[in-house]
Protein backbone atom coordinates (compact mmCIF):
# COMPACT_ATOMS: atom_id res chain seq x y z
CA UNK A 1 0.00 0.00 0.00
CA UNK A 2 1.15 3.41 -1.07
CA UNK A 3 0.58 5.65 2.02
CA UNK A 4 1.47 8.79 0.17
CA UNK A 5 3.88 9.94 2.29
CA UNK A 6 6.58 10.76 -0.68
CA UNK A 7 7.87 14.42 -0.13
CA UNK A 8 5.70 15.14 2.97
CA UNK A 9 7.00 17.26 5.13
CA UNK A 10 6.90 15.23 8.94
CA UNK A 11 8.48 17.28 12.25
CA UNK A 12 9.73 14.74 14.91
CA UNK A 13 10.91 15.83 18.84
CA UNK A 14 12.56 13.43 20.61
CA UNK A 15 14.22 11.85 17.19
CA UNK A 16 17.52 10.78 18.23
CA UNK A 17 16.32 7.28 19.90
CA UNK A 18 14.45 4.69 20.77
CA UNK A 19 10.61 4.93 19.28
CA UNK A 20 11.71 8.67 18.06
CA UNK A 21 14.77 7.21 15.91
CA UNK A 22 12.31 4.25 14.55
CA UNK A 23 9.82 7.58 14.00
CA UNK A 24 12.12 9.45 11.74
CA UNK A 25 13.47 6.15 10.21
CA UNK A 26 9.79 4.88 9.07
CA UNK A 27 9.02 8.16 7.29
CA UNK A 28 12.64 8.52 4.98
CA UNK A 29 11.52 4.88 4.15
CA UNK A 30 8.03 6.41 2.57
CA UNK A 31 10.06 9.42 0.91
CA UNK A 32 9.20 12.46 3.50
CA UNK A 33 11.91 14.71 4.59
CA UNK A 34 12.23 14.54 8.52
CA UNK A 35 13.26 17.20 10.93
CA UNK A 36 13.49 15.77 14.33
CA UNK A 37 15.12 17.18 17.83
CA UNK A 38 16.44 15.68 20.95
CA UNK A 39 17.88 17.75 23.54
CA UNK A 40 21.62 16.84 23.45
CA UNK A 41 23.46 18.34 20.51
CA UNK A 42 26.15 15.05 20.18
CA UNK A 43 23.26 12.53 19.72
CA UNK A 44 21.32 14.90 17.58
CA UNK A 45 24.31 15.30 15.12
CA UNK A 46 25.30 11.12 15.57
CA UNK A 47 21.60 10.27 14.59
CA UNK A 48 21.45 13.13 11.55
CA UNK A 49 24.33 11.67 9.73
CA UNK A 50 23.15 8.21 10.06
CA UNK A 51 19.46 8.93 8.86
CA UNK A 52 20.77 10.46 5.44
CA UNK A 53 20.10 13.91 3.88
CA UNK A 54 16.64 14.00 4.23
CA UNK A 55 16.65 14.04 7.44
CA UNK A 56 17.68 17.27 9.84
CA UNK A 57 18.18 17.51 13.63
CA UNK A 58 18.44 20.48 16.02
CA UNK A 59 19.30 20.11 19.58
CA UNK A 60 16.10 22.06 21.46
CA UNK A 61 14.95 21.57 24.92
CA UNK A 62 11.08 21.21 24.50
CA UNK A 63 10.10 22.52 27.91
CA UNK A 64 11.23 26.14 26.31
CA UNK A 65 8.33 27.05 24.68
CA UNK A 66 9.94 29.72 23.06
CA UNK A 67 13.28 27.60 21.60
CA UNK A 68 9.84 25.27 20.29
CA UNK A 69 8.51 28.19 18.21
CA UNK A 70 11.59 29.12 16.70
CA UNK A 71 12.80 24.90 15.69
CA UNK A 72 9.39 24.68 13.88
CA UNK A 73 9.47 28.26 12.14
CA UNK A 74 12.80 27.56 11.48
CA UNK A 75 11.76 23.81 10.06
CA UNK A 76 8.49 25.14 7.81
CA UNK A 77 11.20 27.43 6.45
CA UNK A 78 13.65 24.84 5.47
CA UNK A 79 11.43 22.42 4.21
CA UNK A 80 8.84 24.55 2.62
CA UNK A 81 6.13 23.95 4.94
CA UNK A 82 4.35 21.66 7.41
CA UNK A 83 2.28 18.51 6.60
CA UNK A 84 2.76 15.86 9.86
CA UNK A 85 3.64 16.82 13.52
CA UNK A 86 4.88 13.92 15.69
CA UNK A 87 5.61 15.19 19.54
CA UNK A 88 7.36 12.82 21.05
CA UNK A 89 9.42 13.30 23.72
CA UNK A 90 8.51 12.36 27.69
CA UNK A 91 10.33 13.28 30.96
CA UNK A 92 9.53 9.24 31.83
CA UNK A 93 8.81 11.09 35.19
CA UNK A 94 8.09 8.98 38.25
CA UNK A 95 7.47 10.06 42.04
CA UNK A 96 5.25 11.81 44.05
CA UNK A 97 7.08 14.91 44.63
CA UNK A 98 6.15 18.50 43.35
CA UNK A 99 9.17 19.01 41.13
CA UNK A 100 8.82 15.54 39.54
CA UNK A 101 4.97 16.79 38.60
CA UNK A 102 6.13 20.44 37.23
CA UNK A 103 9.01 18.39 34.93
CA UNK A 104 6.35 15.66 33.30
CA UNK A 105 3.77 18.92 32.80
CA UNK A 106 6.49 21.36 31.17
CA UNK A 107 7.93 18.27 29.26
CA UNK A 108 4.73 15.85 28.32
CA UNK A 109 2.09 17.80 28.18
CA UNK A 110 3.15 21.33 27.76
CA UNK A 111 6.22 20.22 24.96
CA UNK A 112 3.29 18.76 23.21
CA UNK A 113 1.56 22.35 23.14
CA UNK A 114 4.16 24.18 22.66
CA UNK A 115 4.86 22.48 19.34
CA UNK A 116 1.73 21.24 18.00
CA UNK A 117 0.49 25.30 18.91
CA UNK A 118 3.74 26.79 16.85
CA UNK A 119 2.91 24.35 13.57
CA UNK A 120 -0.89 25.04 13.44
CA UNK A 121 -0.02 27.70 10.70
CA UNK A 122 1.53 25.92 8.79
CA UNK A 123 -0.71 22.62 9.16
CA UNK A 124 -3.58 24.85 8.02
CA UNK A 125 -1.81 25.45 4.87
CA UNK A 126 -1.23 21.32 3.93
CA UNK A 127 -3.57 19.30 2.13
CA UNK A 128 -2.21 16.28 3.94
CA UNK A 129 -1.98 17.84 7.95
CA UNK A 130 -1.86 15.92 10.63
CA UNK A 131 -0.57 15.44 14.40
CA UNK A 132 0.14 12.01 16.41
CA UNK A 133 0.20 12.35 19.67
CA UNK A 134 2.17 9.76 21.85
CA UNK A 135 0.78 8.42 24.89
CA UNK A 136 1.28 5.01 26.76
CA UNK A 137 -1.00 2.34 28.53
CA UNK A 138 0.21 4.31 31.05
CA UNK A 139 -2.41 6.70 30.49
CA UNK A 140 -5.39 4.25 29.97
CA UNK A 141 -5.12 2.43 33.12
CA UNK A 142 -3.02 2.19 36.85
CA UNK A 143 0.28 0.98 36.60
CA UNK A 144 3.58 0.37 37.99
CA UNK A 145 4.38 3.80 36.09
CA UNK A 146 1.13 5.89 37.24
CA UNK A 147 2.03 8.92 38.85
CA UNK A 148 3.04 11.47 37.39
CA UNK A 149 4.03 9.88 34.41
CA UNK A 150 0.07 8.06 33.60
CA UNK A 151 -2.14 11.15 34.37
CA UNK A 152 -0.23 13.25 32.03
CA UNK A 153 -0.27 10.49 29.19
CA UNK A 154 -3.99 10.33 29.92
CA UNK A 155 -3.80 14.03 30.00
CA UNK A 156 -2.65 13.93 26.05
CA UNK A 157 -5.48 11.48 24.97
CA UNK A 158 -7.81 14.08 26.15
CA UNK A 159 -6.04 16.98 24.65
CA UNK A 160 -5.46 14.96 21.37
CA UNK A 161 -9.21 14.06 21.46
CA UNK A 162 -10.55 17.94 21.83
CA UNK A 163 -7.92 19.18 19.17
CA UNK A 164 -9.70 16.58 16.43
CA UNK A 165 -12.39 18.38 17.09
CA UNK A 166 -11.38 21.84 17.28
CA UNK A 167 -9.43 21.85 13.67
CA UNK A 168 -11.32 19.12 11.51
CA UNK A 169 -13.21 22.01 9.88
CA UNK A 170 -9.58 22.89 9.17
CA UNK A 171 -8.90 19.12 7.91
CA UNK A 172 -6.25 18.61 10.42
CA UNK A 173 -6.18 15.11 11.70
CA UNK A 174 -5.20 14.57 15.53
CA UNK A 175 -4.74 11.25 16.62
CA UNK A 176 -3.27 9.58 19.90
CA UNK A 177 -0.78 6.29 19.59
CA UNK A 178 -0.79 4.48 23.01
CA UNK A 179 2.07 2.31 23.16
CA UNK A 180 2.52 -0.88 25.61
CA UNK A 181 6.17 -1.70 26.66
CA UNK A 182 8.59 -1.13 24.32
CA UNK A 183 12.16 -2.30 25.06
CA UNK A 184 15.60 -0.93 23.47
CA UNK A 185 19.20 -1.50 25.22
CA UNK A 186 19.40 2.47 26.45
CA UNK A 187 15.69 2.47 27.22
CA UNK A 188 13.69 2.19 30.24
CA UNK A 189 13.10 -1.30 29.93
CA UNK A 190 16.75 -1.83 28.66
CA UNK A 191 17.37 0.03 32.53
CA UNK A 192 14.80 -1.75 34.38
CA UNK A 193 16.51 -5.16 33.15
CA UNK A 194 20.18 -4.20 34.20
CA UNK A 195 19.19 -2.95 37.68
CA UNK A 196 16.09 -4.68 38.44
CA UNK A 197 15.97 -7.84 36.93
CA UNK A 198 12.92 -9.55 39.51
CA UNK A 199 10.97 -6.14 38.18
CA UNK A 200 11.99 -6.79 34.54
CA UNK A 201 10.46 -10.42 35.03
CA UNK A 202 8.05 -9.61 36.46
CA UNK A 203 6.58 -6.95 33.82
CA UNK A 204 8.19 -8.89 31.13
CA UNK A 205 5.57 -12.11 32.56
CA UNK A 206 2.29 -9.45 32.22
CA UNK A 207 2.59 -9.41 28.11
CA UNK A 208 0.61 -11.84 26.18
CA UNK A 209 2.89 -11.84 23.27
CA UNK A 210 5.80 -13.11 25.68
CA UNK A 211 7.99 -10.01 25.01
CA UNK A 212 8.16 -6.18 24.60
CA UNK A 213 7.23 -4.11 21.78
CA UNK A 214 9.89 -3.02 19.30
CA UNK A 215 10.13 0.84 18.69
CA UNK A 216 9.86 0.34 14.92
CA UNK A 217 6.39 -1.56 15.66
CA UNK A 218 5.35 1.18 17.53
CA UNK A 219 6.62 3.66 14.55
CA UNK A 220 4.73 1.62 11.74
CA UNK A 221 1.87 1.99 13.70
CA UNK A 222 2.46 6.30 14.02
CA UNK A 223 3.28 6.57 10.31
CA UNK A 224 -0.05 4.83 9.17
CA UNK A 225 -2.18 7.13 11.25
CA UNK A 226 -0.44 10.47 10.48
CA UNK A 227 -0.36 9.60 6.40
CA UNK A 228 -2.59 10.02 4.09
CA UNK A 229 -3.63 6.45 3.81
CA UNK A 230 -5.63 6.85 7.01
CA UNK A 231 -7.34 10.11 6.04
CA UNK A 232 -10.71 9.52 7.52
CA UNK A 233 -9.12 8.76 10.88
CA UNK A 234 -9.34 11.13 13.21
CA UNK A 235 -9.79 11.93 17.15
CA UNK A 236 -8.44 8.63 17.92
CA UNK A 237 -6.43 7.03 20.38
CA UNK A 238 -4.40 3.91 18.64
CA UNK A 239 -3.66 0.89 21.30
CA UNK A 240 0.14 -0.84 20.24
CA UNK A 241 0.34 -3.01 23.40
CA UNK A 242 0.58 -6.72 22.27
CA UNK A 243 -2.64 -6.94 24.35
CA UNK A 244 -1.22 -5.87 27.38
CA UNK A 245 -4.24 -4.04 28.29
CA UNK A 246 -7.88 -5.54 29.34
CA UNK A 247 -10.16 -2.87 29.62
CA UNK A 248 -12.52 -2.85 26.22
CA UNK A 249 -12.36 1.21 24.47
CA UNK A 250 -15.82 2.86 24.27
């Protein structure tokens, strides 16, 4: 199947790695041009000259909603516009306390304003716009990852949700991808199973499939929705969890 993705233009954050990397990968292999962030400047530049010359990174710290504005002005620029917005990144913040709570808002759910706020321009002017929001289970139901981490991933299904709404007269498409567990060496998971290998088990025991997602699983998934091939999909929220989940979506 063709999913018309050839010479779209696709913005990325949180590029340089895991599900991000398999992100930016997925699209090149359509024909879109990527530009993709991380924060760090030396995996940024690692990961652009791997991906090729249609892809670009920038090293931009998404809880700077101003440093946002100016990576996807400068991006729209550079590519000649704005068709698919992928917001990506995740402070993977766990604990109770206050500061752990303001770092998941300014970095989950705020990054994901921030840029999906600075491309809406530009979106309005593609034939082809749309945004993918990433979530997690996390955000569907109580886990060993809940707070703050699962309230703000719910947070972003909700916010995704709304947005459909607000901008399908505009015929921008917002959809949310819920991934399960999704294991790569500098991961989480990859963590989790070098320092707490009973844990890892233990988790590792709760999926039906017998393993963890792959981040280019979870990136097939995010390229179908965003491209054109699923352009009478919108508003909602995509479950990749090998049927980790039990709860049945109304």
């Amino acid at each position: 199947m063709d999913l018309g993705l050839s010479g779209r233009k696709v913005i990325v954050s949180g590029g340089s790695r895991g599900i991000g990397r398999a992100i930016v990968e997925c699209f090149l292999v359509e024909g879109a041009t990527v530009a993709f962030c991380a924060r760090g400047e030396e995996g940024v530049r690692s990961a652009e000259q791997a991906l090729g010359d249609k892809a670009f990174g920038s090293a931009v710290d998404v809880a700077d909603p101003a440093a946002v504005k100016d990576w996807i002005e400068a991006c729209a620029e550079r590519m000649g516009g704005v068709d698919i917005v992928v917001p990506n990144v995740s402070a993977l913040a766990v604990g109770g306390e206050l500061e752990t709570w303001r770092k998941a808002f300014d970095i989950d759910l705020l990054g994901t304003v921030s840029m999906v706020g600075a491309a809406l321009p530009y979106l309005k002017r593609s034939d082809a716009a749309s945004v993918v929001l990433i979530s997690s289970v996390s955000g569907r139901e109580s886990d060993m990852f809940g707070e703050p981490y699962g309230a703000l991933k719910a947070a972003l299904i909700h916010y995704g949700k709304t947005l459909s709404n607000r901008h399908a007269a505009d015929r921008i498409r917002v959809n949310t991808v819920s991934p399960g567990n999704v294991y790569f060496s500098d991961g989480v998971w990859g963590q989790i199973e070098r320092e707490q290998p009973e844990t890892f088990a233990t988790c590792l025991a709760t999926n039906p499939f017998g393993r963890m997602a792959r981040p280019d699983e979870i990136a097939k998934a995010v390229v179908f929705i965003a491209s054109p091939a699923s352009s009478f999909t919108t508003g909602a929220d995509m479950l990749v969890d090998g049927g980790l989940t039990r709860g049945v979506q109304f």
